[in-house]
Protein backbone atom coordinates (compact mmCIF):
# COMPACT_ATOMS: atom_id res chain seq x y z
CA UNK A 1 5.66 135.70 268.88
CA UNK A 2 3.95 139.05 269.98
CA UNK A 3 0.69 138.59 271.10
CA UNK A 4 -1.41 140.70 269.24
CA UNK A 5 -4.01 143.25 271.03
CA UNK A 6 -6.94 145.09 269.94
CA UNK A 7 -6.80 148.54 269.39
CA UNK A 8 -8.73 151.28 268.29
CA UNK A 9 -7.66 151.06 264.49
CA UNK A 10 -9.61 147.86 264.45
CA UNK A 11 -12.97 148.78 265.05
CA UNK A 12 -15.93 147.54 262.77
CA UNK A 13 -17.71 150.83 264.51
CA UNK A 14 -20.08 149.06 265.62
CA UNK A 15 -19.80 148.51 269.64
CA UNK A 16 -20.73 145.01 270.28
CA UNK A 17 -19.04 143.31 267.64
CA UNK A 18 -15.77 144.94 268.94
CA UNK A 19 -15.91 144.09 272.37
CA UNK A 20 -16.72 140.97 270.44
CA UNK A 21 -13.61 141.47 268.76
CA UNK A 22 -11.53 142.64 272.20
CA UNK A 23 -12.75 139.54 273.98
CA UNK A 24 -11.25 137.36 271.15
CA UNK A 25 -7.94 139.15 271.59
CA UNK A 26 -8.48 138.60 275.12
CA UNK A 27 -8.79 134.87 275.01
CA UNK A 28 -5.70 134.97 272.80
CA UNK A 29 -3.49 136.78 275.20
CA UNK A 30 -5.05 134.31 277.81
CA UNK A 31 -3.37 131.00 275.47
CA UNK A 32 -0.67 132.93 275.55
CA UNK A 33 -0.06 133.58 279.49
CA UNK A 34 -0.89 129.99 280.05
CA UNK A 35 1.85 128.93 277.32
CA UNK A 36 3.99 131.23 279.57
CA UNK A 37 2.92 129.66 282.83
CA UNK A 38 3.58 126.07 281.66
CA UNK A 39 -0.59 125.46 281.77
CA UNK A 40 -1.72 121.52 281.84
CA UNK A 41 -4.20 119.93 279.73
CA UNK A 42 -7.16 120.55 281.66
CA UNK A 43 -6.55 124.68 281.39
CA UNK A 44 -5.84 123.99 277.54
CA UNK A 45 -8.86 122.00 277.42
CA UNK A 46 -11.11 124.62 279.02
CA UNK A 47 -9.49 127.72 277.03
CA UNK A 48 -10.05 125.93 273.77
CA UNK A 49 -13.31 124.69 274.62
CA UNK A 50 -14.11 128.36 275.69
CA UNK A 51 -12.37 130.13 272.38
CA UNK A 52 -14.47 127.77 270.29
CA UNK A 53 -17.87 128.80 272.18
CA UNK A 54 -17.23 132.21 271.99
CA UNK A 55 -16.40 131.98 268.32
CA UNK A 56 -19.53 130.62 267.25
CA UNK A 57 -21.04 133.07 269.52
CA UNK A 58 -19.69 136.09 267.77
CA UNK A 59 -19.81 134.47 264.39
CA UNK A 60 -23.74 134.25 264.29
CA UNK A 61 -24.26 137.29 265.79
CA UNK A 62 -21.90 138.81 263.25
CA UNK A 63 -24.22 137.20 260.50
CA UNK A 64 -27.46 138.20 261.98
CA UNK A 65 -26.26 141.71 262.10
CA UNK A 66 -24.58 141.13 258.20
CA UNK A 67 -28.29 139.69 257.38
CA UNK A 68 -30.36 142.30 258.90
CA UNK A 69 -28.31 144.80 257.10
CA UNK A 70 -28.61 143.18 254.47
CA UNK A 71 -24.94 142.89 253.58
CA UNK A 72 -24.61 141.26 250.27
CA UNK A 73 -21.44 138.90 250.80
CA UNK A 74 -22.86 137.36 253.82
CA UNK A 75 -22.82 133.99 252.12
CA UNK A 76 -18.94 134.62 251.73
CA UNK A 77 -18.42 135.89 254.94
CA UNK A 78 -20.26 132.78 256.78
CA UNK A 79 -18.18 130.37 254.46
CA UNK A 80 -14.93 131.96 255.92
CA UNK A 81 -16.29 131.72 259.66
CA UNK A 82 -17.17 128.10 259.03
CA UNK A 83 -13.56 127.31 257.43
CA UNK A 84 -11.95 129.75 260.64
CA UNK A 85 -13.86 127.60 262.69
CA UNK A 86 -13.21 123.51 261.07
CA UNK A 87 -9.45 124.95 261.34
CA UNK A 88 -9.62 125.52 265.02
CA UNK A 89 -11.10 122.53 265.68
CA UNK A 90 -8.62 120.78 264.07
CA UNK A 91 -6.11 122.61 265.30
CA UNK A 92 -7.21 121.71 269.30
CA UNK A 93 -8.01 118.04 268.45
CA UNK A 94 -4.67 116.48 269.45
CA UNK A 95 -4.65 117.36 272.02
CA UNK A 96 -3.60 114.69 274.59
CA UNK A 97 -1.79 113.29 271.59
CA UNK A 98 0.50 115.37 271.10
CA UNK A 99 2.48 118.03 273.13
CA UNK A 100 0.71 120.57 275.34
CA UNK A 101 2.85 123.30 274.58
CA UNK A 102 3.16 122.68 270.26
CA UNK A 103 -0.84 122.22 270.30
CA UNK A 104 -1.62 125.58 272.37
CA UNK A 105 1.17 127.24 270.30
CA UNK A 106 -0.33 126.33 266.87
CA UNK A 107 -3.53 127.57 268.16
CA UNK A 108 -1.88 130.86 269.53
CA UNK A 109 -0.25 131.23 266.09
CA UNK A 110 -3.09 130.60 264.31
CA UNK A 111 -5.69 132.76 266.02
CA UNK A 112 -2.84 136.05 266.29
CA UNK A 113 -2.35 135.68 262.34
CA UNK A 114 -5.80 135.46 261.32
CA UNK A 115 -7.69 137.67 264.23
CA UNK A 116 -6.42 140.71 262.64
CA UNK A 117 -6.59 140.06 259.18
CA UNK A 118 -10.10 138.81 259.24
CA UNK A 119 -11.26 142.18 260.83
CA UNK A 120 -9.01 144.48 258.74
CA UNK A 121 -9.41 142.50 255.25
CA UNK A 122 -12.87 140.90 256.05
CA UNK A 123 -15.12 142.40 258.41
CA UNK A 124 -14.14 146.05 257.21
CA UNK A 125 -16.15 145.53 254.48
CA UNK A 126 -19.25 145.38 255.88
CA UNK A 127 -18.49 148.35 258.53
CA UNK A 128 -20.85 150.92 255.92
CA UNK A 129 -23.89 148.48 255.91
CA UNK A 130 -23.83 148.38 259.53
CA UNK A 131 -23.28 152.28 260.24
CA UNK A 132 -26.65 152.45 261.01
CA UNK A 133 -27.04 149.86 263.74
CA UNK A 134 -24.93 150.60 265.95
């Protein structure tokens, strides 16, 4: 699989939430170098511990923009970041259980599919409430 970069057709036009957005991609291409590399289980640990940080990190300051703008699917949009981020849980919890390599792929799979369609289907739609704020 391709790994999947940000570019400048995927902007929310609003300039934290994509460098938000480009560090994401960056953590992705980073699961995907050490999938290259042959990375153990303590990198695979650390990456996923450090994908799900930043993704709660982003995802309330996504809302507290979406809030303050007063974006009215915001109750949506949180229930899809809390389902996005149960699935990467689960997806990094068997770790140690089962292979390295089919773990960290899943996760690479699963964060290259839905990284872009969240911001082009999802977060698009609240790019004209937060014209203003940015």
């Amino acid at each position: 699989m391709e790994t999947p970069q940000w570019t400048p057709g995927l902007s929310v036009g609003h300039e934290m939430l994509d460098e938000h957005h480009r560090i994401l991609f960056r953590l992705l291409a980073e699961i995907s170098r050490g999938l290259e590399s042959g990375g153990g289980e303590d990198w695979a640990r650390g990456i996923g511990a450090q994908l799900l940080s930043y993704m709660d990190y982003h995802f309330h300051a996504e809302e507290a923009l979406m809030a303050a703008a007063g974006y009215p699917f915001l109750p949506l949009h949180q229930a899809s970041h809390q389902a996005i981020a149960m699935r990467m849980q689960a997806l990094l919890e068997p770790l140690g259980q089962r292979p390295l390599a089919e773990v960290m792929a899943g996760v690479r799979d699963f964060l290259g599919n839905w990284l872009s369609h969240h911001i082009e289907i999802e977060d698009f739609e609240y790019r004209p409430y937060l014209a203003d704020q940015s």
